[in-house]
PDB file of N, CA and C in Angstrom:
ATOM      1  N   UNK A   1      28.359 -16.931  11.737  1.00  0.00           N
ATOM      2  CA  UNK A   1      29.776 -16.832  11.946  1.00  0.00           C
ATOM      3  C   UNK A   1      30.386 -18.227  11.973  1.00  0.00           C
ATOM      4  N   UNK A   2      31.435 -18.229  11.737  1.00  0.00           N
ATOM      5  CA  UNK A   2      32.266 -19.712  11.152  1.00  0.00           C
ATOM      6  C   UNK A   2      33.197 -19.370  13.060  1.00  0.00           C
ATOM      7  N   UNK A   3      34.122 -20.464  12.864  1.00  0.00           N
ATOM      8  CA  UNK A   3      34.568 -20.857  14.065  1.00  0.00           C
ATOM      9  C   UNK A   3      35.613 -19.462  14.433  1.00  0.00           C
ATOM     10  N   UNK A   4      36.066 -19.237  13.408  1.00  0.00           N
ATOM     11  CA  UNK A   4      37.356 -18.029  13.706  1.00  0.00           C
ATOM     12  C   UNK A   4      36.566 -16.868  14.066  1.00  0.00           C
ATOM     13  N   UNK A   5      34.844 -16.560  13.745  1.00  0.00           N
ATOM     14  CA  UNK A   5      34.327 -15.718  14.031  1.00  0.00           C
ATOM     15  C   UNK A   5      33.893 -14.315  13.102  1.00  0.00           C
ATOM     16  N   UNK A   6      34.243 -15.190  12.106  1.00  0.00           N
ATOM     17  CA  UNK A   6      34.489 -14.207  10.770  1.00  0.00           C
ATOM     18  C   UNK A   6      32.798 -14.644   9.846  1.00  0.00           C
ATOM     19  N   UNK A   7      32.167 -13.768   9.654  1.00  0.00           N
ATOM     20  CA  UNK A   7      30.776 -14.168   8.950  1.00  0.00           C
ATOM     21  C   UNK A   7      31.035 -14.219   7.487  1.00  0.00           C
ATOM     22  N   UNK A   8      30.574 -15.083   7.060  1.00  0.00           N
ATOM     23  CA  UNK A   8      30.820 -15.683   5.391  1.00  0.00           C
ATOM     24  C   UNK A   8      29.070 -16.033   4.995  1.00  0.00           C
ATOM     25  N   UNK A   9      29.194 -16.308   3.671  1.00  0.00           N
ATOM     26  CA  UNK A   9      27.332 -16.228   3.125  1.00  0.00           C
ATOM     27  C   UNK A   9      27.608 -17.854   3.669  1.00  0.00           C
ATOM     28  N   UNK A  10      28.518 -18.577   3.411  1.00  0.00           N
ATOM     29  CA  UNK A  10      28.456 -20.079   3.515  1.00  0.00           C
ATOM     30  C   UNK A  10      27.922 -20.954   5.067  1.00  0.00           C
ATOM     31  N   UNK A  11      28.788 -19.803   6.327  1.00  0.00           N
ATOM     32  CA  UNK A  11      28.462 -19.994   7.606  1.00  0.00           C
ATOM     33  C   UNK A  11      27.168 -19.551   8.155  1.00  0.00           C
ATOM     34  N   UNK A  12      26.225 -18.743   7.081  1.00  0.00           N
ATOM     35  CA  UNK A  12      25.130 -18.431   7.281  1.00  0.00           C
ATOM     36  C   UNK A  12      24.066 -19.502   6.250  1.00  0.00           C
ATOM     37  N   UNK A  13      24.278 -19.903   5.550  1.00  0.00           N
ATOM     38  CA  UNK A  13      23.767 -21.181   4.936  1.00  0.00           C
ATOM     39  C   UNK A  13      23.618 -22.298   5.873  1.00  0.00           C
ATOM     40  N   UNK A  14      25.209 -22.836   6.362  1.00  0.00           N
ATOM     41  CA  UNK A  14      24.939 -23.784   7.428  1.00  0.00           C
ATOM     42  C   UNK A  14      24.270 -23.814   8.563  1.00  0.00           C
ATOM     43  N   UNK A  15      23.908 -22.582   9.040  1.00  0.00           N
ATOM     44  CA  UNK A  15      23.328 -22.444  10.178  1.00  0.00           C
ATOM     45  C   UNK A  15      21.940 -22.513   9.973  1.00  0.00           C
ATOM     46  N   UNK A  16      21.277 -22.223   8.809  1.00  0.00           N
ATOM     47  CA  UNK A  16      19.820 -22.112   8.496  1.00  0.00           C
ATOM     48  C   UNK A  16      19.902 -23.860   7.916  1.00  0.00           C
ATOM     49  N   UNK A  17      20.629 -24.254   7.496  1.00  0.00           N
ATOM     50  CA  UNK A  17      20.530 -25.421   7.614  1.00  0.00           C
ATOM     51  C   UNK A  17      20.323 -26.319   8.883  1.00  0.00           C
ATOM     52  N   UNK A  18      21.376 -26.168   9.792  1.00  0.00           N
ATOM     53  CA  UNK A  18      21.446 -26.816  11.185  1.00  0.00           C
ATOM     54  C   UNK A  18      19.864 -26.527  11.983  1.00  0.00           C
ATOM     55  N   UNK A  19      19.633 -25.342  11.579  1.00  0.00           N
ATOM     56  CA  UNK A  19      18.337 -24.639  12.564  1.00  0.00           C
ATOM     57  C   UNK A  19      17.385 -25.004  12.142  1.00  0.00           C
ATOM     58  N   UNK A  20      17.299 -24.438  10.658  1.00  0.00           N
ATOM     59  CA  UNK A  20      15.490 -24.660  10.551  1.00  0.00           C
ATOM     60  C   UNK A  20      15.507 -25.767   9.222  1.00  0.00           C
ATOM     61  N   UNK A  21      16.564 -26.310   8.170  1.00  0.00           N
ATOM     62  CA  UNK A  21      16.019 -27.578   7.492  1.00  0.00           C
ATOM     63  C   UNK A  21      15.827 -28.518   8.097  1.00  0.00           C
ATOM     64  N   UNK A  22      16.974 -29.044   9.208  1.00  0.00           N
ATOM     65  CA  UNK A  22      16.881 -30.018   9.341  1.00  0.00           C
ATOM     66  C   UNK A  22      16.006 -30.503  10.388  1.00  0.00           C
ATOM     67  N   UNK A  23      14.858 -29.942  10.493  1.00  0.00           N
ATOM     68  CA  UNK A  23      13.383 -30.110  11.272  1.00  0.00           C
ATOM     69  C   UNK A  23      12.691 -30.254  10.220  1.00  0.00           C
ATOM     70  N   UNK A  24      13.101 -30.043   9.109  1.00  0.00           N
ATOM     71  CA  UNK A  24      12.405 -30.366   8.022  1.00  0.00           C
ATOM     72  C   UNK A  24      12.829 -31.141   6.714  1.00  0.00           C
ATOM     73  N   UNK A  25      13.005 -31.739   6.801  1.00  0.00           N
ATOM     74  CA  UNK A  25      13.801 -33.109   6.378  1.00  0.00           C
ATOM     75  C   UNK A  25      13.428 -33.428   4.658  1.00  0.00           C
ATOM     76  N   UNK A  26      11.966 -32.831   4.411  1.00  0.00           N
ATOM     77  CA  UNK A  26      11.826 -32.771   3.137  1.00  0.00           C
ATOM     78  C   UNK A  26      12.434 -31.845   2.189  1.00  0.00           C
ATOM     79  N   UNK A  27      12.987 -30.360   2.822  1.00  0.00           N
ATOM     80  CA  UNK A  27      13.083 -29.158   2.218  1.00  0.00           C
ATOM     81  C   UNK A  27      15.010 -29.177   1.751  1.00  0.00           C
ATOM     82  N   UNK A  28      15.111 -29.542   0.677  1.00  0.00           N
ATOM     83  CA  UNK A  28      16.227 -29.200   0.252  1.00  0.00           C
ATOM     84  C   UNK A  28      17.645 -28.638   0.595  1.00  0.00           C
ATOM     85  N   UNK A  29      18.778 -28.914   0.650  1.00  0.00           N
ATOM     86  CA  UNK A  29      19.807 -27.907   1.273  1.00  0.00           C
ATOM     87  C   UNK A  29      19.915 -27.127   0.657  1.00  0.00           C
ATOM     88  N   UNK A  30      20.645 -25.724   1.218  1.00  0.00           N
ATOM     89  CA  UNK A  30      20.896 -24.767   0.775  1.00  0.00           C
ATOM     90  C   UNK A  30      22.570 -24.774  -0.007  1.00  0.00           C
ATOM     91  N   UNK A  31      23.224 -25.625  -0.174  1.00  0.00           N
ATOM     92  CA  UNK A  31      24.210 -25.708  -1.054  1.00  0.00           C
ATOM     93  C   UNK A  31      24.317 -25.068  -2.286  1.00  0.00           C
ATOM     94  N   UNK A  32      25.164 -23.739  -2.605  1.00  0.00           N
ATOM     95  CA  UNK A  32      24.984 -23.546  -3.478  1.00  0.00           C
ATOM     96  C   UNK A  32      26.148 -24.157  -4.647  1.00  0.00           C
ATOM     97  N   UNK A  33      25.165 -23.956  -6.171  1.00  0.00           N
ATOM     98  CA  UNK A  33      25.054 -24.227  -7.394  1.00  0.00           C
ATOM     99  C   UNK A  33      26.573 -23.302  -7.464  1.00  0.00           C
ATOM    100  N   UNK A  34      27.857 -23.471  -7.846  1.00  0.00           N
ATOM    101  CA  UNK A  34      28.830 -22.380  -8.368  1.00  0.00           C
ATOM    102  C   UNK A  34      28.795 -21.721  -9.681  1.00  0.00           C
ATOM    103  N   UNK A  35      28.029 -22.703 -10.678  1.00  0.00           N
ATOM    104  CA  UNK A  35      28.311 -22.462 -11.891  1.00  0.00           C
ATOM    105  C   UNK A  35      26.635 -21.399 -11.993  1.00  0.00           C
ATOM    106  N   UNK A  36      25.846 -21.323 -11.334  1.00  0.00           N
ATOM    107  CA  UNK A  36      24.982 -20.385 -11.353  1.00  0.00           C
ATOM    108  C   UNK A  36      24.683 -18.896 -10.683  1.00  0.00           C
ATOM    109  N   UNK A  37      24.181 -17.793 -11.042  1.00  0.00           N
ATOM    110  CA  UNK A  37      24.555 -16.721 -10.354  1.00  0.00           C
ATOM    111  C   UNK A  37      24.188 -16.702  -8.919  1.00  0.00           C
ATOM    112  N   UNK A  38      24.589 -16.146  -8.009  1.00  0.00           N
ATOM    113  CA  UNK A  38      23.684 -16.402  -6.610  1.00  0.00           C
ATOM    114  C   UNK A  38      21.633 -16.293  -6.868  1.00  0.00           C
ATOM    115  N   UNK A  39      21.853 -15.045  -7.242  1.00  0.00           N
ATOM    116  CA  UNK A  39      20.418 -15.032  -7.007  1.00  0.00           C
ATOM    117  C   UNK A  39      19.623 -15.991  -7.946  1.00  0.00           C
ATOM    118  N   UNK A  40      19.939 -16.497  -9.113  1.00  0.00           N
ATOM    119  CA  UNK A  40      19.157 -17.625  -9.940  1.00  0.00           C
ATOM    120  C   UNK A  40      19.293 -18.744  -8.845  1.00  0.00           C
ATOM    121  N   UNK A  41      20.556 -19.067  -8.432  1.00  0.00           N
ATOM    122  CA  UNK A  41      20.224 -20.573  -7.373  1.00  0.00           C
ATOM    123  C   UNK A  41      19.331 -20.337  -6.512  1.00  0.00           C
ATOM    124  N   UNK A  42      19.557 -19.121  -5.542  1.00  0.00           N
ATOM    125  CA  UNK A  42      18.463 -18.504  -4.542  1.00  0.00           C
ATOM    126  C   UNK A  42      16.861 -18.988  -4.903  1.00  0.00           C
ATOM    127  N   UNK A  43      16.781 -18.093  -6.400  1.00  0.00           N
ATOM    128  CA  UNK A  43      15.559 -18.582  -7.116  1.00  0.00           C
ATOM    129  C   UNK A  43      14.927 -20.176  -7.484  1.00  0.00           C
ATOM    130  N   UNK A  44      16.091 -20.867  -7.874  1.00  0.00           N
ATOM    131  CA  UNK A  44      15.884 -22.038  -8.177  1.00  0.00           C
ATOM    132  C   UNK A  44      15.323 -22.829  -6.595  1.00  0.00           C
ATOM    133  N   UNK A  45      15.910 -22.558  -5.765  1.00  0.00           N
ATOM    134  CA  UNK A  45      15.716 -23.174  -4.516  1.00  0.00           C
ATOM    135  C   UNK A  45      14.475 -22.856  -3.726  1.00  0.00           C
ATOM    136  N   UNK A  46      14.046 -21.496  -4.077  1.00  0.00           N
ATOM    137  CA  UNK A  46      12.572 -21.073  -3.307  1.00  0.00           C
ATOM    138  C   UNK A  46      11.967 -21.424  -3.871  1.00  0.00           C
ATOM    139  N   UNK A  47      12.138 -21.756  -5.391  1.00  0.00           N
ATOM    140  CA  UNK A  47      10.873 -22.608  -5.976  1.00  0.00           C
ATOM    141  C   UNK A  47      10.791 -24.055  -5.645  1.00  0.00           C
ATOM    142  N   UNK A  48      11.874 -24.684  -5.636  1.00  0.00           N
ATOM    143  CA  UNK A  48      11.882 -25.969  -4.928  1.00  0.00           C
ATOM    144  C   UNK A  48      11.097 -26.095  -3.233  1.00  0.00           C
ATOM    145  N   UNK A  49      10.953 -25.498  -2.945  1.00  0.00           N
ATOM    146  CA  UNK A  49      10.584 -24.863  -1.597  1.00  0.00           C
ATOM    147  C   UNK A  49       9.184 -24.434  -1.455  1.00  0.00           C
ATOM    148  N   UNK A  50       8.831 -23.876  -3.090  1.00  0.00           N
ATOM    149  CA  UNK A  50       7.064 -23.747  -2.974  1.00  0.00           C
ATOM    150  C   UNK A  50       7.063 -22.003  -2.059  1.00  0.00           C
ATOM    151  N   UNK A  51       8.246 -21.325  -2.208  1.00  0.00           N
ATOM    152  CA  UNK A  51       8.496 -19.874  -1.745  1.00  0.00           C
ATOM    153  C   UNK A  51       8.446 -18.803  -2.570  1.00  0.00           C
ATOM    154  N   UNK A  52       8.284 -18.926  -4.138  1.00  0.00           N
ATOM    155  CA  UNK A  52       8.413 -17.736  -4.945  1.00  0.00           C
ATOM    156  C   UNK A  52       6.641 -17.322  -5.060  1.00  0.00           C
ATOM    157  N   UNK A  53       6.690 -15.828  -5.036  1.00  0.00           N
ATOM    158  CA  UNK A  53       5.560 -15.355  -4.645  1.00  0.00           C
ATOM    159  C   UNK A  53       4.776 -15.474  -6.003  1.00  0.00           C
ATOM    160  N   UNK A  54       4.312 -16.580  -6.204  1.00  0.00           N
ATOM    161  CA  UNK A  54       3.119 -16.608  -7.121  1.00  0.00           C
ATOM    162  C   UNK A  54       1.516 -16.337  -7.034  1.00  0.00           C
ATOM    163  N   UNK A  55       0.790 -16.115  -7.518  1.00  0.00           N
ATOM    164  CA  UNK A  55      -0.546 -15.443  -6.597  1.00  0.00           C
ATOM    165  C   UNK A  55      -1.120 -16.956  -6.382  1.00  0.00           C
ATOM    166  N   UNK A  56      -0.878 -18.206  -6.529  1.00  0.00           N
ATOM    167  CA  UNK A  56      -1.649 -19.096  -5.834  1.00  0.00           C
ATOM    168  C   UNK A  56      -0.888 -19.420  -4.326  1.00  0.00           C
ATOM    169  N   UNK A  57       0.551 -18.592  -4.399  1.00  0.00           N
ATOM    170  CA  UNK A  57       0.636 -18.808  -2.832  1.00  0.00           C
ATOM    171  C   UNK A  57       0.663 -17.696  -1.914  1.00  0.00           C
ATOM    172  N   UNK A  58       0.622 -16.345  -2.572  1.00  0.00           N
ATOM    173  CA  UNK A  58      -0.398 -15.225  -2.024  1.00  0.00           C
ATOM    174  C   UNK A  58      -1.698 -15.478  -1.593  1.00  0.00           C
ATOM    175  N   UNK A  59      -2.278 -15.927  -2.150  1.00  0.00           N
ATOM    176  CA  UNK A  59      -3.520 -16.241  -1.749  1.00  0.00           C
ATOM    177  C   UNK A  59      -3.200 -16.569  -0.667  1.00  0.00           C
ATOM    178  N   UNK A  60      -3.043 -18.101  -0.509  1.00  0.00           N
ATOM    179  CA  UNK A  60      -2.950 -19.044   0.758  1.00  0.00           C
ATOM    180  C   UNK A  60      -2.522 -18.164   2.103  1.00  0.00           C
ATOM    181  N   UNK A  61      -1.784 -17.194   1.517  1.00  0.00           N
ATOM    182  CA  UNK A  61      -1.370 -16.162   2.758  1.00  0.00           C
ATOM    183  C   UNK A  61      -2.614 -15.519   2.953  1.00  0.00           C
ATOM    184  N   UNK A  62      -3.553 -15.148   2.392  1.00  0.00           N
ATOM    185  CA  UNK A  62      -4.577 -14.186   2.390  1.00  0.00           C
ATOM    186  C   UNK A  62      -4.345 -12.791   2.108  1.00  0.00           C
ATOM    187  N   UNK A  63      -3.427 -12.942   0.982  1.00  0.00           N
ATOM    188  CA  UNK A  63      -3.154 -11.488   0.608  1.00  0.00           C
ATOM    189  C   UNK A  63      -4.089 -11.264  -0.326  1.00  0.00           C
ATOM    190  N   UNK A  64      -5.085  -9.804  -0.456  1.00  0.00           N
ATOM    191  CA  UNK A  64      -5.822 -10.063  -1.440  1.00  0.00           C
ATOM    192  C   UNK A  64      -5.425  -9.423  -2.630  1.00  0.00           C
ATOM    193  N   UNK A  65      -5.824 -10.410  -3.879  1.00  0.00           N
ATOM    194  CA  UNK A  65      -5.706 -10.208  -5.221  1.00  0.00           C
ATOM    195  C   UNK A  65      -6.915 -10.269  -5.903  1.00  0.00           C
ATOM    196  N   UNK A  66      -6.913  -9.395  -7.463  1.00  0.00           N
ATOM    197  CA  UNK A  66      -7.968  -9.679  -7.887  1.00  0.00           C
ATOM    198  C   UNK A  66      -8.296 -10.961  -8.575  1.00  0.00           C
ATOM    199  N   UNK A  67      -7.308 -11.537  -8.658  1.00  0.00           N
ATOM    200  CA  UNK A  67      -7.468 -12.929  -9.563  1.00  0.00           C
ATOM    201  C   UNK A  67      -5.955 -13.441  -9.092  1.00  0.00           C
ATOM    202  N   UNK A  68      -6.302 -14.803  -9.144  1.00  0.00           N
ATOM    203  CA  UNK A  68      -5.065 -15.579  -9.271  1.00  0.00           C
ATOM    204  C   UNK A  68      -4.807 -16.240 -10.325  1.00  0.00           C
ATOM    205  N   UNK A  69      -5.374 -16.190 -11.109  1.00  0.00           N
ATOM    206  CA  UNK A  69      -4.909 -16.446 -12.660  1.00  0.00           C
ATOM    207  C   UNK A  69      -3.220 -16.154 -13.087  1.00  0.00           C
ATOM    208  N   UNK A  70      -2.842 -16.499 -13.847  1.00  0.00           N
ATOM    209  CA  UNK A  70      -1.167 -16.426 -14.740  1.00  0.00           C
ATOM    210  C   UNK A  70      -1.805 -15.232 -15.351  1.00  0.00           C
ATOM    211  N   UNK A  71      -0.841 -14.316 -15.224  1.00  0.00           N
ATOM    212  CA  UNK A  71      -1.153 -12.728 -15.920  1.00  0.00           C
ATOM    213  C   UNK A  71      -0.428 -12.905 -17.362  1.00  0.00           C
ATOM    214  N   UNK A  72       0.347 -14.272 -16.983  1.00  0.00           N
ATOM    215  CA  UNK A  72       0.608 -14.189 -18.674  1.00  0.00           C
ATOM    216  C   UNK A  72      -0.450 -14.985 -20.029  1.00  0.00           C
ATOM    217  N   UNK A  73      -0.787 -16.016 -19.627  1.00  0.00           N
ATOM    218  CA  UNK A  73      -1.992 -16.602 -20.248  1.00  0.00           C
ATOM    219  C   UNK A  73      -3.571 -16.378 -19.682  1.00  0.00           C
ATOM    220  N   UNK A  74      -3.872 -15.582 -18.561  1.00  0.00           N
ATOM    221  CA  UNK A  74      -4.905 -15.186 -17.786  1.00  0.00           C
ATOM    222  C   UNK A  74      -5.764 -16.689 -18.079  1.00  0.00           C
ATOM    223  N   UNK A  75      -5.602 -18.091 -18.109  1.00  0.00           N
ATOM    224  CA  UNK A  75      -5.954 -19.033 -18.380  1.00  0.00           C
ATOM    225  C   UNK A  75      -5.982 -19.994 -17.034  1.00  0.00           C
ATOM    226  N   UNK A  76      -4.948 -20.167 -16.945  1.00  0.00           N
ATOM    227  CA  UNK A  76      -4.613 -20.911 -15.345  1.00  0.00           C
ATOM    228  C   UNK A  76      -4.443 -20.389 -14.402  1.00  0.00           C
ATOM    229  N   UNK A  77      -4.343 -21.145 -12.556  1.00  0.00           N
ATOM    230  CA  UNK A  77      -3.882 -20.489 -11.799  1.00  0.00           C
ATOM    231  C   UNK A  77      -2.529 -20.413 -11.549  1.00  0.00           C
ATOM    232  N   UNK A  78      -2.084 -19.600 -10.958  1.00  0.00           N
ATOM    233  CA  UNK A  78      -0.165 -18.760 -11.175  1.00  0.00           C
ATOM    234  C   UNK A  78       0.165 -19.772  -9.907  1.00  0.00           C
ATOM    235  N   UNK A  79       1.168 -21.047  -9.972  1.00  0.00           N
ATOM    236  CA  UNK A  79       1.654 -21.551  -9.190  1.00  0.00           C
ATOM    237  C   UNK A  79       3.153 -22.143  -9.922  1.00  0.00           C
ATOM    238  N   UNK A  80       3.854 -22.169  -8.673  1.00  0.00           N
ATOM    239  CA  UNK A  80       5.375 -22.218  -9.412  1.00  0.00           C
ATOM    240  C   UNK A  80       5.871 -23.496 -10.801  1.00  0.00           C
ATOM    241  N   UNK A  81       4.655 -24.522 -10.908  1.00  0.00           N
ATOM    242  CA  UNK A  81       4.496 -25.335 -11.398  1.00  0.00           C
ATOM    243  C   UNK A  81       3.878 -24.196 -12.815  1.00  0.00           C
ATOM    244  N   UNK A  82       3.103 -24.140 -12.532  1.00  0.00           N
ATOM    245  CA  UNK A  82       2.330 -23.700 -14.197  1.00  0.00           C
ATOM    246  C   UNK A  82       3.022 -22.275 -14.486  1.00  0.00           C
ATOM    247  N   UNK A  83       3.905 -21.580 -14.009  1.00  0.00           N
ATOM    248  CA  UNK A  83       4.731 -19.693 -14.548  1.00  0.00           C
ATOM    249  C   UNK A  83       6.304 -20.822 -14.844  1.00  0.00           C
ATOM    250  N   UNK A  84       6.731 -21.843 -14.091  1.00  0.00           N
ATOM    251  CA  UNK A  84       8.115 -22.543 -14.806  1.00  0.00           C
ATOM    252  C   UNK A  84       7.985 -23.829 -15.800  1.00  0.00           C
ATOM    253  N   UNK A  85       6.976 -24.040 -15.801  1.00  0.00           N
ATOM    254  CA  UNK A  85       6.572 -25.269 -16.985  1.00  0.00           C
ATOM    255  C   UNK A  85       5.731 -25.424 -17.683  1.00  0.00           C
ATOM    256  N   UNK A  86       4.514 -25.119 -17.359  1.00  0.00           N
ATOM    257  CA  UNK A  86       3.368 -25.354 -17.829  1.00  0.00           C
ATOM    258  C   UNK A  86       2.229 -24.100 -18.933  1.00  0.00           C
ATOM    259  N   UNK A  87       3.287 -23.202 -18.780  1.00  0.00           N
ATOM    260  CA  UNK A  87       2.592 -22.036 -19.367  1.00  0.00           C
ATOM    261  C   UNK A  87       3.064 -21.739 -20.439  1.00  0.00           C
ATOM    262  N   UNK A  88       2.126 -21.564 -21.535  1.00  0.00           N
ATOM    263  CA  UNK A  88       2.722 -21.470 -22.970  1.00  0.00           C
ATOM    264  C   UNK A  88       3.275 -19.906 -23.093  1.00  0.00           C
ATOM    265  N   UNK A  89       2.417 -19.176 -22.296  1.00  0.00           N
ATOM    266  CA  UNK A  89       3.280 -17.720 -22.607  1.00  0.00           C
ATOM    267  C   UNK A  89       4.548 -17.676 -22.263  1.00  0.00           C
ATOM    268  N   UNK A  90       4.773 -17.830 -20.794  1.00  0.00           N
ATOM    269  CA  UNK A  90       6.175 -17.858 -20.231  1.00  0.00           C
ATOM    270  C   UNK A  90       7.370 -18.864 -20.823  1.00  0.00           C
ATOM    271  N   UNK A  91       6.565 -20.003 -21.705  1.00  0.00           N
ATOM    272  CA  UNK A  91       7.867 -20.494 -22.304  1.00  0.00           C
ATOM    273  C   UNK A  91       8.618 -19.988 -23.393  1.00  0.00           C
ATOM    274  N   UNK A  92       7.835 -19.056 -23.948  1.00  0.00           N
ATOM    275  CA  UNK A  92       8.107 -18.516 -25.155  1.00  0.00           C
ATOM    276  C   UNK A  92       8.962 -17.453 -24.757  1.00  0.00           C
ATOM    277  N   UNK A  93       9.081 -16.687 -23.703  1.00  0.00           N
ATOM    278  CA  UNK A  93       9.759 -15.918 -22.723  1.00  0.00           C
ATOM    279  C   UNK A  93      11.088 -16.662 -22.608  1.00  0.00           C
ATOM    280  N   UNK A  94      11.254 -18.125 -21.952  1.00  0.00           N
ATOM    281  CA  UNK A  94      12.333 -18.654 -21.706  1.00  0.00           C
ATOM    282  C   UNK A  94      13.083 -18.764 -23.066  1.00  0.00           C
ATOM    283  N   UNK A  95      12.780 -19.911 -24.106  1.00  0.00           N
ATOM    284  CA  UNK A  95      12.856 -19.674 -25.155  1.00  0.00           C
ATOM    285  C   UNK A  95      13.423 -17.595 -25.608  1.00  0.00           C
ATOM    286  N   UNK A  96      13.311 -17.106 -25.641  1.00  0.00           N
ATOM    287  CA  UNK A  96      13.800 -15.997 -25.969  1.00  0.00           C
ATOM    288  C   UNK A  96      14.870 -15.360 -24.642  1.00  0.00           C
ATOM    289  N   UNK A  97      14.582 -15.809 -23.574  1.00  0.00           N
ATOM    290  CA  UNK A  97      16.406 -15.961 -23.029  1.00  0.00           C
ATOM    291  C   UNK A  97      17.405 -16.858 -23.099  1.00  0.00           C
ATOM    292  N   UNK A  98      16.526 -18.274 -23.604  1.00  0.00           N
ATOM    293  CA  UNK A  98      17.736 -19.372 -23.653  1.00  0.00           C
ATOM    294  C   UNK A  98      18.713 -18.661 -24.989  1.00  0.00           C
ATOM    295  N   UNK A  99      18.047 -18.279 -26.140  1.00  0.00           N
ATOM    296  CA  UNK A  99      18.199 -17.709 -27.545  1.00  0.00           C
ATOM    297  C   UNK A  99      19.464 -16.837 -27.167  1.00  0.00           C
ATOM    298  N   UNK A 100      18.567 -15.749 -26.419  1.00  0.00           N
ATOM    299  CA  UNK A 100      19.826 -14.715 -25.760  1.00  0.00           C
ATOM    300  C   UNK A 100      20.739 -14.928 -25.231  1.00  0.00           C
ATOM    301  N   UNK A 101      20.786 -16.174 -24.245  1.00  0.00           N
ATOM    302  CA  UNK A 101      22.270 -16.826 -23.884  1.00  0.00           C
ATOM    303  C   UNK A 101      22.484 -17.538 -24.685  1.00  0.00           C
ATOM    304  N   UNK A 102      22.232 -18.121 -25.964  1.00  0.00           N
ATOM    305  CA  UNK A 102      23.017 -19.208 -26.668  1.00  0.00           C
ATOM    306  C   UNK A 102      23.125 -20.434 -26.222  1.00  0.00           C
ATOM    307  N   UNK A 103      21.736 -20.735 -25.561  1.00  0.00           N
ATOM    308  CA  UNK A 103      21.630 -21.916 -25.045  1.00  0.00           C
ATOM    309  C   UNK A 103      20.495 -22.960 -25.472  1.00  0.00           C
ATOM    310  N   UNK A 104      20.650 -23.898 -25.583  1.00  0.00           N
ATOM    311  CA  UNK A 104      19.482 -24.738 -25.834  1.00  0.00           C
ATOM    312  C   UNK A 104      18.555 -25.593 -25.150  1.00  0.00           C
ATOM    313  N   UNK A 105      17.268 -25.410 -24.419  1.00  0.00           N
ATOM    314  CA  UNK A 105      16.758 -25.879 -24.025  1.00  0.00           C
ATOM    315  C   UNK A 105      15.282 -26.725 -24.366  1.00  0.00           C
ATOM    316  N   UNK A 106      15.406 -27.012 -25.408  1.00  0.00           N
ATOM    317  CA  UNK A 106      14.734 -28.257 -25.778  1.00  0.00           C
ATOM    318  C   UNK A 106      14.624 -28.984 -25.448  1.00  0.00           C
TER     319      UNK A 106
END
């Protein structure tokens, strides 16, 4: 809730800011991106964060899987680094949404 008492997504940003980033000083603000949809910034930011559920950080939870391999190249292990950069299947994926938005990411 903001000062007038009225709850906004923004007064709930600041507060998870005030509370739990700034004990953590490495982890990014939650400021959002305008020109992006909520939930892609959301996304963009839990990966910055090392939070999107990839099975190399399932694991670490001890959730069990049968493999932690990339289900898209079954080659590497699935960490937010190798499913957003490093994986030849999934780029070919991006590549065919950049296409679809008319965008270029080369």
């Amino acid at each position: 809730m903001d000062v007038s008492g009225v709850y906004t997504t923004k007064s709930m940003a600041n507060l998870i800011d005030c509370i739990k980033l700034e004990t953590h000083s490495s982890y990014p603000k939650t400021t959002r991106n305008k020109g992006l949809p909520q939930k892609v910034d959301i996304s963009v930011w839990r990966a910055l964060l090392r939070r999107l559920p990839t099975r190399s950080e399932l694991d670490k939870h001890e959730i069990d899987l049968d493999t932690i391999l990339c289900p898209l190249c079954n080659t590497n292990v699935e960490s937010v680094e190798h499913i957003l950069i490093n994986c030849q299947e999934a780029a070919k994926i991006w590549e065919l949404l950049a296409k679809w938005w008319n965008a270029n990411i080369a």
